[in-house]
PDB file of N, CA and C in Angstrom:
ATOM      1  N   UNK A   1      51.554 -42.397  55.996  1.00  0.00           N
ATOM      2  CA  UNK A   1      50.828 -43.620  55.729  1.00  0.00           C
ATOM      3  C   UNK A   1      50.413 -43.691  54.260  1.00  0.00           C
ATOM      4  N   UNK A   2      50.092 -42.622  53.671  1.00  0.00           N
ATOM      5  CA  UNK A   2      49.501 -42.706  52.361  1.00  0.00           C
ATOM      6  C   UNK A   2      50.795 -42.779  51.688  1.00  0.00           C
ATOM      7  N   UNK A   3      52.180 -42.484  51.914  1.00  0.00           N
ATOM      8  CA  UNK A   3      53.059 -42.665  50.994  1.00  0.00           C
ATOM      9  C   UNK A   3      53.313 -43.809  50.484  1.00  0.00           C
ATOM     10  N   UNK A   4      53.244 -44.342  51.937  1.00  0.00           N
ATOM     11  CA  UNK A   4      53.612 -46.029  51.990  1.00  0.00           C
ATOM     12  C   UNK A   4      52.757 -46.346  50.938  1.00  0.00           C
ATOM     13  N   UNK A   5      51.624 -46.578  50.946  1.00  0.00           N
ATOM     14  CA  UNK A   5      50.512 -47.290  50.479  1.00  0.00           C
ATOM     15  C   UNK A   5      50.769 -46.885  48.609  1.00  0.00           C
ATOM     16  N   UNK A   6      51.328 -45.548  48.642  1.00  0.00           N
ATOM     17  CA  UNK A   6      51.474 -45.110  47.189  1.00  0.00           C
ATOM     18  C   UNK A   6      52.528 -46.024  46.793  1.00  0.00           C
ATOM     19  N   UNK A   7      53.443 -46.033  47.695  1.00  0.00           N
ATOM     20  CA  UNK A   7      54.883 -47.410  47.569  1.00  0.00           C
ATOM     21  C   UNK A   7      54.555 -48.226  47.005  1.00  0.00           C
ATOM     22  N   UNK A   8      54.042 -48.834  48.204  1.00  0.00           N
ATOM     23  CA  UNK A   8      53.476 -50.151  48.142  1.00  0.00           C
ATOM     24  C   UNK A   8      53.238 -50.691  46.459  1.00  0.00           C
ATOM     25  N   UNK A   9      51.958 -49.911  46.016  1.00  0.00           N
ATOM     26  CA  UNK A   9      51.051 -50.204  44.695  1.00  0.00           C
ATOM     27  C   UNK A   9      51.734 -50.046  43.462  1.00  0.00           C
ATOM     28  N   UNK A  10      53.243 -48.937  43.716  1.00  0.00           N
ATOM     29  CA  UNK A  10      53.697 -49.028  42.685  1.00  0.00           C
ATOM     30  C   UNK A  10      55.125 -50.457  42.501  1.00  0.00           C
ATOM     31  N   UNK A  11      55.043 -50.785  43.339  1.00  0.00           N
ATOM     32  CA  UNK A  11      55.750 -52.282  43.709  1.00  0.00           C
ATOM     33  C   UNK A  11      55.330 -53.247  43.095  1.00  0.00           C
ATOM     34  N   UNK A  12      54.053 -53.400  43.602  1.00  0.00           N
ATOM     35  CA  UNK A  12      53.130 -54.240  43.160  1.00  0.00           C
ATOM     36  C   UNK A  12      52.763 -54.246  41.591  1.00  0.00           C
ATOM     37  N   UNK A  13      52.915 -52.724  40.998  1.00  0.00           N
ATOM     38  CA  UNK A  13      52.811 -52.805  39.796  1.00  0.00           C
ATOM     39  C   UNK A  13      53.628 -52.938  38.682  1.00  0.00           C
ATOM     40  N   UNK A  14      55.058 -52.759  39.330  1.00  0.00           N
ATOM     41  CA  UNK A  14      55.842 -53.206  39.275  1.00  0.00           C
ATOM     42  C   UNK A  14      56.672 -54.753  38.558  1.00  0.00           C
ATOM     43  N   UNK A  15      55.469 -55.412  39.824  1.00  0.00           N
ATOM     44  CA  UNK A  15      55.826 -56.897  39.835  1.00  0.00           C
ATOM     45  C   UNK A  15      54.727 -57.339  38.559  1.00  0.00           C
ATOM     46  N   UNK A  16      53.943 -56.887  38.636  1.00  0.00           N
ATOM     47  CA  UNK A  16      52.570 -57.109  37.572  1.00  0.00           C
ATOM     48  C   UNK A  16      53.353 -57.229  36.275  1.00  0.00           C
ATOM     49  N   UNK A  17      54.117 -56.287  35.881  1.00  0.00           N
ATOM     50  CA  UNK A  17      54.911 -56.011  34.444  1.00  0.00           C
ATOM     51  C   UNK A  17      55.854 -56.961  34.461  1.00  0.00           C
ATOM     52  N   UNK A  18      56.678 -56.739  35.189  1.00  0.00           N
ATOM     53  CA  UNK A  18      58.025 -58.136  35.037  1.00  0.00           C
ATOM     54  C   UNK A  18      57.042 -59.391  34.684  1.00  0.00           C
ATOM     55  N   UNK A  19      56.415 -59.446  35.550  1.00  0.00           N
ATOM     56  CA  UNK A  19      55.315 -60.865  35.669  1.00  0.00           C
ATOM     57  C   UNK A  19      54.945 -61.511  34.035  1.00  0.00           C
ATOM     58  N   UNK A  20      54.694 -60.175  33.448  1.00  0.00           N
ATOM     59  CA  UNK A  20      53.976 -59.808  32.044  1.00  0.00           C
ATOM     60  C   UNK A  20      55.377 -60.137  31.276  1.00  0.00           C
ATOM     61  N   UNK A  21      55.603 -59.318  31.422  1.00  0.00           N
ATOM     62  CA  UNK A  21      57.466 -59.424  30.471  1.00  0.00           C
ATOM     63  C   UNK A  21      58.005 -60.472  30.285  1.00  0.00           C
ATOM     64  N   UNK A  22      58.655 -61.049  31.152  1.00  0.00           N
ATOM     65  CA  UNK A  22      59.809 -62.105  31.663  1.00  0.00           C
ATOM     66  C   UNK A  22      58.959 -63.774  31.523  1.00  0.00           C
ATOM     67  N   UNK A  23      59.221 -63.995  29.887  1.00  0.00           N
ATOM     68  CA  UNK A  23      58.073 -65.617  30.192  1.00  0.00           C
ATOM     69  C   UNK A  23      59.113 -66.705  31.264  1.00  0.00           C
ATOM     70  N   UNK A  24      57.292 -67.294  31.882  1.00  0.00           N
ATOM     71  CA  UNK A  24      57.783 -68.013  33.380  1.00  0.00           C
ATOM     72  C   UNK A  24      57.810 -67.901  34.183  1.00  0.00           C
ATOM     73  N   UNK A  25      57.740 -66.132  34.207  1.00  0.00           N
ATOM     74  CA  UNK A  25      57.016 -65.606  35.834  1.00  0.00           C
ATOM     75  C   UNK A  25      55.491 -65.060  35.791  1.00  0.00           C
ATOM     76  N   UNK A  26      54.670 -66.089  35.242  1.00  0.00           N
ATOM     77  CA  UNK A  26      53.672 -65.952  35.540  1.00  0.00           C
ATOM     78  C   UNK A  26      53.230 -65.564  37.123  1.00  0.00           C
ATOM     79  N   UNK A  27      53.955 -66.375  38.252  1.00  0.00           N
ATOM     80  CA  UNK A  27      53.066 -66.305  39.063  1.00  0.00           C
ATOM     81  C   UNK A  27      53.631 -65.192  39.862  1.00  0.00           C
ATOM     82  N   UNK A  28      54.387 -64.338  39.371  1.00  0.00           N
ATOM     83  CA  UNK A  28      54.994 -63.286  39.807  1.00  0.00           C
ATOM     84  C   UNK A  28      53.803 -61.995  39.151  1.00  0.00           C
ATOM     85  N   UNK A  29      53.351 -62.407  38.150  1.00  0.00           N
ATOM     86  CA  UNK A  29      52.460 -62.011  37.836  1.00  0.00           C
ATOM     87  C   UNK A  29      51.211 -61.591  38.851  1.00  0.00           C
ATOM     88  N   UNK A  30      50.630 -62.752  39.332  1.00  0.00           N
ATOM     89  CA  UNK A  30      49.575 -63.367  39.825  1.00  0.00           C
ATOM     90  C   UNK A  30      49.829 -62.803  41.192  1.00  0.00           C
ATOM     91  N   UNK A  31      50.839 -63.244  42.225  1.00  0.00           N
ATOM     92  CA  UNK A  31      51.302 -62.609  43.223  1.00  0.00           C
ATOM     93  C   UNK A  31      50.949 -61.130  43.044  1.00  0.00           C
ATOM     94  N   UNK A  32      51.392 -60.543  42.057  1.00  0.00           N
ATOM     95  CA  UNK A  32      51.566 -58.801  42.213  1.00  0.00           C
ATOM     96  C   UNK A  32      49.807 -57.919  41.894  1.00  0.00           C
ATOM     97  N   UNK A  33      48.814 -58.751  41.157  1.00  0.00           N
ATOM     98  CA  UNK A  33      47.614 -58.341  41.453  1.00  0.00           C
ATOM     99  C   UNK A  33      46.987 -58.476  42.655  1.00  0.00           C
ATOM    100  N   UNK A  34      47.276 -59.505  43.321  1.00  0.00           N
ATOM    101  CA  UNK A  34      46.578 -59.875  44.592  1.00  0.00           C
ATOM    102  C   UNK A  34      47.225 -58.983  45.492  1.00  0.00           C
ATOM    103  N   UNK A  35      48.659 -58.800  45.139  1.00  0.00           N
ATOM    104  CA  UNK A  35      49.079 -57.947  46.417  1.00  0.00           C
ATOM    105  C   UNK A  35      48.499 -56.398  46.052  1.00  0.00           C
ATOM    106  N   UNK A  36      48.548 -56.039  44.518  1.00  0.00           N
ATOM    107  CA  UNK A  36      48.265 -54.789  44.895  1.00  0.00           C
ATOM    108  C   UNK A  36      46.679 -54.471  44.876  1.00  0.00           C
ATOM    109  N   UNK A  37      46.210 -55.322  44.533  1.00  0.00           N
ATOM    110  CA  UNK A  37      44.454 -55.149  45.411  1.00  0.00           C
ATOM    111  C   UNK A  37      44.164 -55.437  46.610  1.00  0.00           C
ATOM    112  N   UNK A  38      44.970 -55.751  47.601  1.00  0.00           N
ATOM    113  CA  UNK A  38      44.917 -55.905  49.045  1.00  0.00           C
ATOM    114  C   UNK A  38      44.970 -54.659  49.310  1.00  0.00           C
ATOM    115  N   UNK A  39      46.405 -54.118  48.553  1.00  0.00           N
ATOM    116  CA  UNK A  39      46.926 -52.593  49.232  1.00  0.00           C
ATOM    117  C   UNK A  39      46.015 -51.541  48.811  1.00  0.00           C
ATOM    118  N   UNK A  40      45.175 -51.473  47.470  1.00  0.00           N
ATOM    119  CA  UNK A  40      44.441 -50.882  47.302  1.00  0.00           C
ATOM    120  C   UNK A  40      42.848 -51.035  47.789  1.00  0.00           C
ATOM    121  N   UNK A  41      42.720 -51.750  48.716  1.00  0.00           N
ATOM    122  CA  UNK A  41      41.525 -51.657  49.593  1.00  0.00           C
ATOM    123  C   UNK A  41      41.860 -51.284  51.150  1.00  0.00           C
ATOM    124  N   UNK A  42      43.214 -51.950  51.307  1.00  0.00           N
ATOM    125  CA  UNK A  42      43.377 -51.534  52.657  1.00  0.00           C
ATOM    126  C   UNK A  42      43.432 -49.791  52.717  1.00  0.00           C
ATOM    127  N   UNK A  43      43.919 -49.557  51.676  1.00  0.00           N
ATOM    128  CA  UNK A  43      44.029 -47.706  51.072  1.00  0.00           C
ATOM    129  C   UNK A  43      43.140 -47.105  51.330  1.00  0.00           C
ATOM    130  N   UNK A  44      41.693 -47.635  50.592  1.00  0.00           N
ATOM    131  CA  UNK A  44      40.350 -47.201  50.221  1.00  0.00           C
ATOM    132  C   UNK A  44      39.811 -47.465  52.182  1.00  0.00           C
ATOM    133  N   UNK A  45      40.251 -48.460  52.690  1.00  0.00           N
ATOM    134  CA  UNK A  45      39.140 -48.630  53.599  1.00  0.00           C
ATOM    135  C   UNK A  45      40.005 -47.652  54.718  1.00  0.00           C
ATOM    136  N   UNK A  46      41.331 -47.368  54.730  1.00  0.00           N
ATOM    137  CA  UNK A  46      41.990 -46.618  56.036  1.00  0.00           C
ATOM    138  C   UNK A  46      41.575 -44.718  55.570  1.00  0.00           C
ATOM    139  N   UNK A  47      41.484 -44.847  54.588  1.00  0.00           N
ATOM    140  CA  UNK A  47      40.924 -43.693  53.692  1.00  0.00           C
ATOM    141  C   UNK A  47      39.390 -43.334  54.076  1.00  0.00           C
ATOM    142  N   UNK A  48      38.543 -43.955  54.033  1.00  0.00           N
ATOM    143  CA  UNK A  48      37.080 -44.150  54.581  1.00  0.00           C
ATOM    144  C   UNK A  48      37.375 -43.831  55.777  1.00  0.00           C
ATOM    145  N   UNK A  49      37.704 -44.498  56.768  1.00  0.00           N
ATOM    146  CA  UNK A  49      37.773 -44.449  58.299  1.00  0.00           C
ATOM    147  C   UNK A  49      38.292 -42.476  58.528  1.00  0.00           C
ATOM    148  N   UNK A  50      39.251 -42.530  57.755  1.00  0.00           N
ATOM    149  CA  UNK A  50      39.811 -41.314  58.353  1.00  0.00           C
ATOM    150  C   UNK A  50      38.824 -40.067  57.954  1.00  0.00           C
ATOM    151  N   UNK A  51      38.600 -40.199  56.623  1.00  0.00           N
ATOM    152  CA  UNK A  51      37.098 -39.028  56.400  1.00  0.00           C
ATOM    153  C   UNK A  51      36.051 -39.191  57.563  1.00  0.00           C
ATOM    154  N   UNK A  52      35.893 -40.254  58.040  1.00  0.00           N
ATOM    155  CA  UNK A  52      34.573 -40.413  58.755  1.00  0.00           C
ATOM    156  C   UNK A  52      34.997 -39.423  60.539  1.00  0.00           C
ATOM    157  N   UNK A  53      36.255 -39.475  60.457  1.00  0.00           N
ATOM    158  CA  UNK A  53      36.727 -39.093  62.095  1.00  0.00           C
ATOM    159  C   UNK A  53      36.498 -37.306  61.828  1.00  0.00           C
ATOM    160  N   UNK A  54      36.572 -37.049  60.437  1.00  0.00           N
ATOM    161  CA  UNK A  54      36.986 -35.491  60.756  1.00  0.00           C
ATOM    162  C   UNK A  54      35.460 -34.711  60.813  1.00  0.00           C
TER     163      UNK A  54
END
């Protein structure tokens, strides 16, 4: 699960740079923060839960 999530963010950061790079894909830009602050809370909060079980 945590790999994924490591995936995930570097995707996302990924998309952040092209976004940056490539004029006109701003919203490729825009897309790739939102996605990778979703993934980085869903991270933080499945992360929380699991400390709390042990």
């Amino acid at each position: 699960m945590i790999a994924l999530l490591v995936l995930l963010l570097l995707v996302w950061l990924a998309f952040i740079i092209v976004g940056v790079a490539v004029k006109g894909l701003f919203w490729l830009l825009v897309i790739g923060v939102v996605l990778f602050v979703a993934t980085s809370v869903i991270g933080f909060v499945k992360r929380e839960a699991l400390g709390r079980r042990h």
